[in-house]
C-alpha atoms as a PDB file:
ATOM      1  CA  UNK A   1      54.661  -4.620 -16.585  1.00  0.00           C
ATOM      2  CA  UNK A   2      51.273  -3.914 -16.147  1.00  0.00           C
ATOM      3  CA  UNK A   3      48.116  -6.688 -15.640  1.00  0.00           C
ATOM      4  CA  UNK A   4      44.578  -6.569 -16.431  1.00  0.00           C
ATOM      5  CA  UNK A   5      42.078  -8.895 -16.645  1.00  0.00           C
ATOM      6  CA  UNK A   6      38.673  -9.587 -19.113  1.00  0.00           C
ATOM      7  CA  UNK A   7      35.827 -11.402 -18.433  1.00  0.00           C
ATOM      8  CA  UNK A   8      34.015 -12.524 -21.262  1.00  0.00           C
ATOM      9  CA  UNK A   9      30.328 -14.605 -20.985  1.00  0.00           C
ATOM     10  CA  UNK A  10      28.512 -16.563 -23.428  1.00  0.00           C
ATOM     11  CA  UNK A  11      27.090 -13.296 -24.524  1.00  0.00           C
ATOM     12  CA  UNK A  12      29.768 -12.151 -25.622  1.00  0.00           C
ATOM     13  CA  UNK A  13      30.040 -15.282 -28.305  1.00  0.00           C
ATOM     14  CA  UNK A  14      28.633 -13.137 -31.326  1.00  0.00           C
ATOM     15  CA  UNK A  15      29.843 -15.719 -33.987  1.00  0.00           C
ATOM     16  CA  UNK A  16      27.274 -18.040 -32.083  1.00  0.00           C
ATOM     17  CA  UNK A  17      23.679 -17.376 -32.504  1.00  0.00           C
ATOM     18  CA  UNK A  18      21.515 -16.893 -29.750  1.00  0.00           C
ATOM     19  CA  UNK A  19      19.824 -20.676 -30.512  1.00  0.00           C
ATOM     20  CA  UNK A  20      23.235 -22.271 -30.436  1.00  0.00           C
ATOM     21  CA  UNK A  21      24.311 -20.095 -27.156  1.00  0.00           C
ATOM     22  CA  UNK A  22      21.031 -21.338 -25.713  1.00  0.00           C
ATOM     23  CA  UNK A  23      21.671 -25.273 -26.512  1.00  0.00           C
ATOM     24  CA  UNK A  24      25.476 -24.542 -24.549  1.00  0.00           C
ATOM     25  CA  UNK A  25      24.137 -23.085 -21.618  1.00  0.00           C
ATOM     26  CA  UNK A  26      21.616 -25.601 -21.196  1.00  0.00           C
ATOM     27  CA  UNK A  27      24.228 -28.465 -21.820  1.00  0.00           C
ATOM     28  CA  UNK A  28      26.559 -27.222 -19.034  1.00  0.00           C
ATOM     29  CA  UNK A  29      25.403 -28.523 -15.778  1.00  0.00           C
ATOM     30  CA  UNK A  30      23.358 -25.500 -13.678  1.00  0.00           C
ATOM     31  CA  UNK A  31      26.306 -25.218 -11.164  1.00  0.00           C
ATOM     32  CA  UNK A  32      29.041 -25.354 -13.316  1.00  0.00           C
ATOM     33  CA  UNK A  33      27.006 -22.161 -14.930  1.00  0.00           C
ATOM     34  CA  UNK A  34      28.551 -19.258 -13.588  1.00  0.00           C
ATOM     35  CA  UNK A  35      32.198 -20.037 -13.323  1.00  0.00           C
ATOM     36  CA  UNK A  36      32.099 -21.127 -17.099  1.00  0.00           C
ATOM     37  CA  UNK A  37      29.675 -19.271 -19.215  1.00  0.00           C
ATOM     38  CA  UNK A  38      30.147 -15.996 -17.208  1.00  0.00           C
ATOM     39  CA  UNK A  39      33.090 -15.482 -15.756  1.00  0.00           C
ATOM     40  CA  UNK A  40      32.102 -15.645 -12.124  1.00  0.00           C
ATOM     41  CA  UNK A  41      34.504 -16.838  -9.068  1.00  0.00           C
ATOM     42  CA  UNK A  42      34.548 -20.295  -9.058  1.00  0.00           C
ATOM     43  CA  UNK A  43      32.764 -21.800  -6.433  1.00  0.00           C
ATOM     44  CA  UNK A  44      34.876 -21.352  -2.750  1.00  0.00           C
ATOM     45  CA  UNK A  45      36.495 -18.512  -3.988  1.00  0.00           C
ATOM     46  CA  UNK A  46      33.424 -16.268  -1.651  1.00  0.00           C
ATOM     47  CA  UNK A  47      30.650 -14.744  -3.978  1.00  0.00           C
ATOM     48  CA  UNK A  48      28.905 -12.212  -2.212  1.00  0.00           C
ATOM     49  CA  UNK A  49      25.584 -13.773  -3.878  1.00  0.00           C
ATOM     50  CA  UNK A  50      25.956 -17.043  -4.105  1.00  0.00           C
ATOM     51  CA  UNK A  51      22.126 -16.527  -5.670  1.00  0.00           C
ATOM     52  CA  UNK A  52      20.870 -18.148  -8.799  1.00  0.00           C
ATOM     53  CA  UNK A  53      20.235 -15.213 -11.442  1.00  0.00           C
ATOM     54  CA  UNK A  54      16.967 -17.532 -12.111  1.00  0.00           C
ATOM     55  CA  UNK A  55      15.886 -17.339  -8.801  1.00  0.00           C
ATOM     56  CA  UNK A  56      15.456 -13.426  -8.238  1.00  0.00           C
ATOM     57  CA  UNK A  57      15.308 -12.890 -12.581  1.00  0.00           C
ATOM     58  CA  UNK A  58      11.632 -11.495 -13.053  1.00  0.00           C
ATOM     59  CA  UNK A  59       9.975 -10.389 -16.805  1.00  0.00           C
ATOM     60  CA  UNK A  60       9.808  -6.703 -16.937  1.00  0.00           C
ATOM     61  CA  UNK A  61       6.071  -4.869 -16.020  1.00  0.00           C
ATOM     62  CA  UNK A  62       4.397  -1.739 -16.026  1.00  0.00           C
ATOM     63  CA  UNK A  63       5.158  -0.180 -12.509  1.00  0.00           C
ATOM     64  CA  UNK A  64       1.763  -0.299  -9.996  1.00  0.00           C
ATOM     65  CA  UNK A  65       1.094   2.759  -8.803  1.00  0.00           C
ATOM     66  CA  UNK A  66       0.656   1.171  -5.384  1.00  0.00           C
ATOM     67  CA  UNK A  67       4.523   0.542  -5.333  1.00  0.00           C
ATOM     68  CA  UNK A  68       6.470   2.859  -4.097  1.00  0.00           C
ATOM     69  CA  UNK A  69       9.657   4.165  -5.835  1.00  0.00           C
ATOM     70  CA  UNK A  70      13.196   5.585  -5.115  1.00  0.00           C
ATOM     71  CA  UNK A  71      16.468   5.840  -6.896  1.00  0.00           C
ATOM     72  CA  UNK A  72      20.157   4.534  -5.861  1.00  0.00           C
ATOM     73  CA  UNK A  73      23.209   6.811  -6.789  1.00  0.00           C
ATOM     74  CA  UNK A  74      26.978   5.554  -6.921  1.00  0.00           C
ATOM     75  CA  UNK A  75      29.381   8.372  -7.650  1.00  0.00           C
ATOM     76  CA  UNK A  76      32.345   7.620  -9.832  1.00  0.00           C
ATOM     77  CA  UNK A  77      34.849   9.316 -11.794  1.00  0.00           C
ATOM     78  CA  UNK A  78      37.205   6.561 -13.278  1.00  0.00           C
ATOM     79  CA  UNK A  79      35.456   4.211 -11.906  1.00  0.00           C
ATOM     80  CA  UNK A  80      31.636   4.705 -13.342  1.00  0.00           C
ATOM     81  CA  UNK A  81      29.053   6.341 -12.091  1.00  0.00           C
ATOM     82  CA  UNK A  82      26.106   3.766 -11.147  1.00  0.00           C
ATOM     83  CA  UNK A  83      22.594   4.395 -10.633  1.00  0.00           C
ATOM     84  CA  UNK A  84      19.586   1.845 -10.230  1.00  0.00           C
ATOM     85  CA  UNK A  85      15.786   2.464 -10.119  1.00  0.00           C
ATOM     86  CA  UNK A  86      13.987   0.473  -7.218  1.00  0.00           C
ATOM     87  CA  UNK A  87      10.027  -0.150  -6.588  1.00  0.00           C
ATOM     88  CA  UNK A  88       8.891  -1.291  -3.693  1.00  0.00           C
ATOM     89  CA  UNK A  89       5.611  -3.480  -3.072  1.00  0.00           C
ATOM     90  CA  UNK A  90       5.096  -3.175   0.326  1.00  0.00           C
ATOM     91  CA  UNK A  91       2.316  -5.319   0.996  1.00  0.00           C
ATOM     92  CA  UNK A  92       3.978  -8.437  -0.512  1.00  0.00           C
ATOM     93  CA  UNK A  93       7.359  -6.311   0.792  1.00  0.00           C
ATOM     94  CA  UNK A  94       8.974  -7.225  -2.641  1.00  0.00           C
ATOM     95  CA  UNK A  95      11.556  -5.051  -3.892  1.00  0.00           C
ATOM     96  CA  UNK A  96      11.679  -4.919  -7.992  1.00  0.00           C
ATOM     97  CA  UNK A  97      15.180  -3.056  -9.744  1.00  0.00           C
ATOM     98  CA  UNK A  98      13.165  -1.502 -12.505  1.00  0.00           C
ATOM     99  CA  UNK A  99      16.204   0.201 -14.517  1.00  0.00           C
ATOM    100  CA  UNK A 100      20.222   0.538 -13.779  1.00  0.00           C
ATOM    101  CA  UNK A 101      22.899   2.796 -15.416  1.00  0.00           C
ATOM    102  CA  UNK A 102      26.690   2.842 -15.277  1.00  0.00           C
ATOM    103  CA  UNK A 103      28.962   5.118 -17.597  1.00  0.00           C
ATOM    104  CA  UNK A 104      32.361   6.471 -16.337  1.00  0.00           C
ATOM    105  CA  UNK A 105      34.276   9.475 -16.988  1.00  0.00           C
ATOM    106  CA  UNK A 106      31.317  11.264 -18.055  1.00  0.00           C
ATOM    107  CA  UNK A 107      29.903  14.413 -15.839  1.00  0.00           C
ATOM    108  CA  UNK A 108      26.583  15.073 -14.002  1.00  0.00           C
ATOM    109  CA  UNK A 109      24.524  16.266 -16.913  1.00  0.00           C
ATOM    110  CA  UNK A 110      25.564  13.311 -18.744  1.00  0.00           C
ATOM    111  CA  UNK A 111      23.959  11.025 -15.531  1.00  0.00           C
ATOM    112  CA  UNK A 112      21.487  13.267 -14.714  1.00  0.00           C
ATOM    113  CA  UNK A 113      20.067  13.255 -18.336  1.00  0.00           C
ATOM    114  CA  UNK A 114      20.049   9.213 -18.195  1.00  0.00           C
ATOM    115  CA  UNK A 115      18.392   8.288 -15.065  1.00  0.00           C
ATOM    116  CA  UNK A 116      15.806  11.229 -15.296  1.00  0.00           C
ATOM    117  CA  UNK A 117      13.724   9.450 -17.475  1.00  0.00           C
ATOM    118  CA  UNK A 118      12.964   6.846 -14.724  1.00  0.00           C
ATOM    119  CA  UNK A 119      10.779   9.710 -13.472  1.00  0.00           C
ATOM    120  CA  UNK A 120      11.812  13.020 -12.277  1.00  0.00           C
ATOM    121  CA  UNK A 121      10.003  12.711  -9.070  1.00  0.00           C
ATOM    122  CA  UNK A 122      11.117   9.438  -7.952  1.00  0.00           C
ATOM    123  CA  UNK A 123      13.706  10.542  -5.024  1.00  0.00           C
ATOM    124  CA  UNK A 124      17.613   9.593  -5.267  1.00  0.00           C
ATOM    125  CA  UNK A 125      19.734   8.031  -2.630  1.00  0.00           C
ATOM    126  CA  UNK A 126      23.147   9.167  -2.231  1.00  0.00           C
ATOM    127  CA  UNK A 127      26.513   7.451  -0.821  1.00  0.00           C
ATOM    128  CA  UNK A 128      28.322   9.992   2.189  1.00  0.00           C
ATOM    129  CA  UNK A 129      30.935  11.000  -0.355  1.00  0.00           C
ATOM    130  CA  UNK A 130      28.522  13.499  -1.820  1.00  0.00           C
ATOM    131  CA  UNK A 131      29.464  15.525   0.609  1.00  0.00           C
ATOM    132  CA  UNK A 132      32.514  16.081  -0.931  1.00  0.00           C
ATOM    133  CA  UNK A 133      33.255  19.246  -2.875  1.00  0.00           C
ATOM    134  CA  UNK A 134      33.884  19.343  -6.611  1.00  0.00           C
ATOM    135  CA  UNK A 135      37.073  21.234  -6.917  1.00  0.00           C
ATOM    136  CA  UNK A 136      35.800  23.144  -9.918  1.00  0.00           C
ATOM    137  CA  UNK A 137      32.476  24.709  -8.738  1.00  0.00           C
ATOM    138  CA  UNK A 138      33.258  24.616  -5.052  1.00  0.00           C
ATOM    139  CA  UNK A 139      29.462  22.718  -4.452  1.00  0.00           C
ATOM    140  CA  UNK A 140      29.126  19.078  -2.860  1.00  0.00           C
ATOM    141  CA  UNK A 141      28.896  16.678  -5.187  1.00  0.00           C
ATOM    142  CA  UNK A 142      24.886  15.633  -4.568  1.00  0.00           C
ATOM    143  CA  UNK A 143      24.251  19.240  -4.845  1.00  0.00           C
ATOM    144  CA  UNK A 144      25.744  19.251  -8.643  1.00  0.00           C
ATOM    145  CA  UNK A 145      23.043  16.499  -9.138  1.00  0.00           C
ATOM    146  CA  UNK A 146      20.407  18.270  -7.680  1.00  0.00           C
ATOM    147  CA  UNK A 147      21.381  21.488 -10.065  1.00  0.00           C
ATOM    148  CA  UNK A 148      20.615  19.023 -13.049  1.00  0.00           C
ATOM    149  CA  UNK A 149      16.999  18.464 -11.992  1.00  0.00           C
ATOM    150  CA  UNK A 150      17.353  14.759  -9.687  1.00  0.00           C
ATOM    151  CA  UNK A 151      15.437  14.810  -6.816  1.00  0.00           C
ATOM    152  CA  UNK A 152      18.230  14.383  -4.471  1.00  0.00           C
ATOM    153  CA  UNK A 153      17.418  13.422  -1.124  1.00  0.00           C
ATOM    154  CA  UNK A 154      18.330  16.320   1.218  1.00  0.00           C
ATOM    155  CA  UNK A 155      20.669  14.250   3.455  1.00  0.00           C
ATOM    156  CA  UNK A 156      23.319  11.198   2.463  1.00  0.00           C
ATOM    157  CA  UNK A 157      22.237   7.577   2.735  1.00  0.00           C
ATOM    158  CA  UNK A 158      22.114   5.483   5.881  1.00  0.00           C
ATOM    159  CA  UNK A 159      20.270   2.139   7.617  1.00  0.00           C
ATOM    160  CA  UNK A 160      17.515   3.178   9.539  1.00  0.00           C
ATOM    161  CA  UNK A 161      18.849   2.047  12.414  1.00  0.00           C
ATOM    162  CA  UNK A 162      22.111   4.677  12.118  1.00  0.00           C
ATOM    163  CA  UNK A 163      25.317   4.479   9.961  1.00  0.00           C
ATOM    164  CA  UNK A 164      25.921   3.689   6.402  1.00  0.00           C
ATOM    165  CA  UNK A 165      28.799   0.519   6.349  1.00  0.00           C
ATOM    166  CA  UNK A 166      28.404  -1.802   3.058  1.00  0.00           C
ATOM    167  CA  UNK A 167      28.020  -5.052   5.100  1.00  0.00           C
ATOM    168  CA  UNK A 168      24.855  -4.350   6.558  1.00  0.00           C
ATOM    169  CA  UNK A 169      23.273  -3.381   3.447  1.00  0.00           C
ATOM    170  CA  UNK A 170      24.414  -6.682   1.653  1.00  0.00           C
ATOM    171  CA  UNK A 171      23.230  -8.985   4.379  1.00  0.00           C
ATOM    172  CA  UNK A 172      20.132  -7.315   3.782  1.00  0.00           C
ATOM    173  CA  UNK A 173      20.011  -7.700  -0.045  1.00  0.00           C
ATOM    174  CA  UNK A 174      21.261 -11.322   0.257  1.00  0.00           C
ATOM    175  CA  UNK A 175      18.237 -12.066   2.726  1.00  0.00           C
ATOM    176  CA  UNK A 176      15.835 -10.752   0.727  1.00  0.00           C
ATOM    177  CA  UNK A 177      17.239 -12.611  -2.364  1.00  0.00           C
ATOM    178  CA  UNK A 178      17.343 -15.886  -0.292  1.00  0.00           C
ATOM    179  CA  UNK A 179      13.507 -15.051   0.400  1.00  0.00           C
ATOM    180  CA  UNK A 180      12.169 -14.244  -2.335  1.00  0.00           C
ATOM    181  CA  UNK A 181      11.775 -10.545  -1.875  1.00  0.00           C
ATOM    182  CA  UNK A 182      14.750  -9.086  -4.222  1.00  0.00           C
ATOM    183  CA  UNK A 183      13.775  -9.123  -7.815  1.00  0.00           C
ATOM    184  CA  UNK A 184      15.215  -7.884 -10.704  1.00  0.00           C
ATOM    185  CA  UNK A 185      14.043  -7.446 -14.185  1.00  0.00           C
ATOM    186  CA  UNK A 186      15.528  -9.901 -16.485  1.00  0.00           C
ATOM    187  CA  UNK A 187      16.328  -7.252 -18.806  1.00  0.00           C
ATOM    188  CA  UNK A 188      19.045  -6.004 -16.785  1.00  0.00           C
ATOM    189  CA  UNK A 189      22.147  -7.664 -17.825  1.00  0.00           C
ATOM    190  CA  UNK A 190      24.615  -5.199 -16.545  1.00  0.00           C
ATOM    191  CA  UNK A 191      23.222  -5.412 -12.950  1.00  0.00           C
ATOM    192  CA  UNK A 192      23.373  -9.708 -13.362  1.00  0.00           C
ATOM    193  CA  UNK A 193      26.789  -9.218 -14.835  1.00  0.00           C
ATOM    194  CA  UNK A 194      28.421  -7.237 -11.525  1.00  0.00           C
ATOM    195  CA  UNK A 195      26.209  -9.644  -9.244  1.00  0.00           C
ATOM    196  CA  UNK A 196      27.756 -12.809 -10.979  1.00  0.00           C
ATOM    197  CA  UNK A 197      31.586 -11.106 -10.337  1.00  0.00           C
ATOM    198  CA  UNK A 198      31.027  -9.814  -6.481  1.00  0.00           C
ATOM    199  CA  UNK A 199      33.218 -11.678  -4.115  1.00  0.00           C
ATOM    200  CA  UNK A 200      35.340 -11.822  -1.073  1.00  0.00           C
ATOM    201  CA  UNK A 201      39.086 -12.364  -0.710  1.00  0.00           C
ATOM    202  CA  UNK A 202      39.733 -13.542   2.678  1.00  0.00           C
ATOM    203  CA  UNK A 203      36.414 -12.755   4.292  1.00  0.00           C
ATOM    204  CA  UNK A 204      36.493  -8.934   2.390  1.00  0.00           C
ATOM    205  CA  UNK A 205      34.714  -7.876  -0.559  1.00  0.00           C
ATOM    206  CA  UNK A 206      36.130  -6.685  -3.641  1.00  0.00           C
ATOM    207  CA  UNK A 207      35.559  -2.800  -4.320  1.00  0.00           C
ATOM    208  CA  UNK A 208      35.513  -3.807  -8.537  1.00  0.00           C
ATOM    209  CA  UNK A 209      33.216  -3.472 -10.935  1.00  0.00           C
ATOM    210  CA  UNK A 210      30.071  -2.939  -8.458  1.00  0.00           C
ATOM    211  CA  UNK A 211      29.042   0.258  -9.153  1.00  0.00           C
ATOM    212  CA  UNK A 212      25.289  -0.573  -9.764  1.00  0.00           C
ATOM    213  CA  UNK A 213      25.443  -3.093  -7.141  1.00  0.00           C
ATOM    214  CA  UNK A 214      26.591  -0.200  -4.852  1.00  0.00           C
ATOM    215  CA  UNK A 215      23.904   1.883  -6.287  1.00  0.00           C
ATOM    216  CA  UNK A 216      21.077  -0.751  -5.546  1.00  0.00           C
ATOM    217  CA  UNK A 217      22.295  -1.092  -2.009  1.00  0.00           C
ATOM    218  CA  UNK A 218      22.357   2.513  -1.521  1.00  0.00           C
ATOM    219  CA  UNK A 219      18.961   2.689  -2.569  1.00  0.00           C
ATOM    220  CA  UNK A 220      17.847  -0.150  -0.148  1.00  0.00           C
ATOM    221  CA  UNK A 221      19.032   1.579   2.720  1.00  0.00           C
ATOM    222  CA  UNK A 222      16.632   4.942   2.135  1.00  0.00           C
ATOM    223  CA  UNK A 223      13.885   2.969   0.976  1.00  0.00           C
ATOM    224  CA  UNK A 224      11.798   4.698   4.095  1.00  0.00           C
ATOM    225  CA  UNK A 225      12.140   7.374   1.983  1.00  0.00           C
ATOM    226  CA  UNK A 226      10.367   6.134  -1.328  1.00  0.00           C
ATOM    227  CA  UNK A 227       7.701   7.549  -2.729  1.00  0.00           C
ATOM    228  CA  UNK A 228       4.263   6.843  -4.695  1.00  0.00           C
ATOM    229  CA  UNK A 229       3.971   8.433  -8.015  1.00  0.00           C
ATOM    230  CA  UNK A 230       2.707  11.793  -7.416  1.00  0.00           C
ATOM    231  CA  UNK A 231      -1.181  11.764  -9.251  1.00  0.00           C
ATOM    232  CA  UNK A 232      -1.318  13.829 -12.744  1.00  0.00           C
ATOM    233  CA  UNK A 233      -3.757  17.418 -11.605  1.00  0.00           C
ATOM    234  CA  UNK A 234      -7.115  17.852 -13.179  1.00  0.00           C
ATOM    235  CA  UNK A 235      -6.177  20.096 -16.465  1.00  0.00           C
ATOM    236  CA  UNK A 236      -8.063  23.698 -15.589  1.00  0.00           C
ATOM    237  CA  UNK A 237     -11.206  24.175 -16.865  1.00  0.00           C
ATOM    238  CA  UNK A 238      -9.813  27.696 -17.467  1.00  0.00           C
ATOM    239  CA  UNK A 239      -6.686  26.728 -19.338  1.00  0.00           C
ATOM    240  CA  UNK A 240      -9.018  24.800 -21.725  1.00  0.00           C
ATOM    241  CA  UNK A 241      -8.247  26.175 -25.872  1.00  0.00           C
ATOM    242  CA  UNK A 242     -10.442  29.101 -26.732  1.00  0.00           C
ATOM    243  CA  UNK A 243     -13.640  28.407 -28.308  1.00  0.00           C
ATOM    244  CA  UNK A 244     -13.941  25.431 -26.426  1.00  0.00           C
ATOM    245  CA  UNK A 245     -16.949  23.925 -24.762  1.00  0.00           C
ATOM    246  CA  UNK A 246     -16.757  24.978 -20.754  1.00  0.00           C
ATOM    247  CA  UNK A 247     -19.837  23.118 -19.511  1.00  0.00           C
END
């Protein structure tokens, strides 16, 4: 017999309207919050985050240019695909996720098409297993990605200081959460969603459901490698419609 499990949240209440889900959540005491409006671990069982969505939830803004930008990419098949958008303000050294995507079973163009809105130029992390060749076409995966117009970084993600293992990169997020330099539009409720679900079973986390997660982390660790938005060229004075004034 096979098992599965759903998580519902208070969201997920339609027959409640968004008043009446408002007057529950603020009724249920803060830290009784996660385990029983939104499905999260309940406390001891070892969130990965254990991080107030209030304390890193910002209102979404128009992007500085000043900030530099760079994409995260999760791979996925069955399990989705994630990708989040990152900008970084160095001189507070504040990073904002801007966007996130997750769709499974779907195929490059389909992923590609979806994050290149965020800005064509902005360059894309990628985990190691883009290396990997897609048995159809024969090419690694990044490079399928890089066919459908991403800006694909040319090598796969790692820390600056060498290697690419998951716990470094989540100590780092968790830092930055705990100091006020992880933000993440408010907007985002599928990133909040997989945050509020991460945990640990005996000191290990749990490879579910944190495919944007992943993303954002992969992101994090090339974030040497973001870039400013690229500033628009001076239209030619000799592309300028005929008959029109030169100057």
């Amino acid at each position: 017999m096979s098992k599965g499990v759903v998580t519902m949240t208070i969201d997920d209440a339609e027959h409640l309207s968004p008043e009446q889900r408002q007057i529950i959540i603020e009724r249920t005491p803060k830290h009784e919050r996660g385990p029983r409006l939104y499905g999260e671990p309940a406390a001891g069982s070892g969130l990965v985050f254990p991080v107030d969505d209030e304390a890193i939830a910002c209102d979404p803004f128009k992007i500085p240019a000043h900030y530099r930008r760079i994409n995260g990419l999760d791979f996925g098949w069955d399990h989705p695909f994630g990708a989040s958008s990152l900008a970084h303000d160095s001189e507070a050294d504040v990073i904002y996720v801007t966007a996130c995507y997750r769709e499974s079973q779907a195929t490059p163009i389909i992923h590609a098409a979806a994050v290149k809105p965020w800005g064509e130029w902005i360059p894309c992390a990628w985990p190691h297993d883009g290396l990997q060749h897609d048995k159809g076409s024969g090419d690694q995966l990044a490079e399928l990605y890089r066919k459908q117009g991403l800006n694909m970084l040319p090598e796969h993600a790692t820390h600056e200081e060498g290697g690419f293992g998951t716990e470094a990169g989540v100590i780092e997020m968790l830092t930055r959460m705990q100091t006020g330099r992880w933000k993440v539009f408010r907007n985002l409720g599928e990133w909040f969603s997989e945050k509020r679900l991460y945990h640990r079973e005996k000191g290990i986390i749990v490879k579910e459901r944190d495919d944007i997660l992943s993303s954002s982390r992969v992101g994090l660790m090339m974030l040497r490698f973001a870039e400013h938005e690229p500033k628009a060229k001076p239209r030619s004075r000799t592309n300028a419609p005929e008959g029109a004034w030169m100057g």
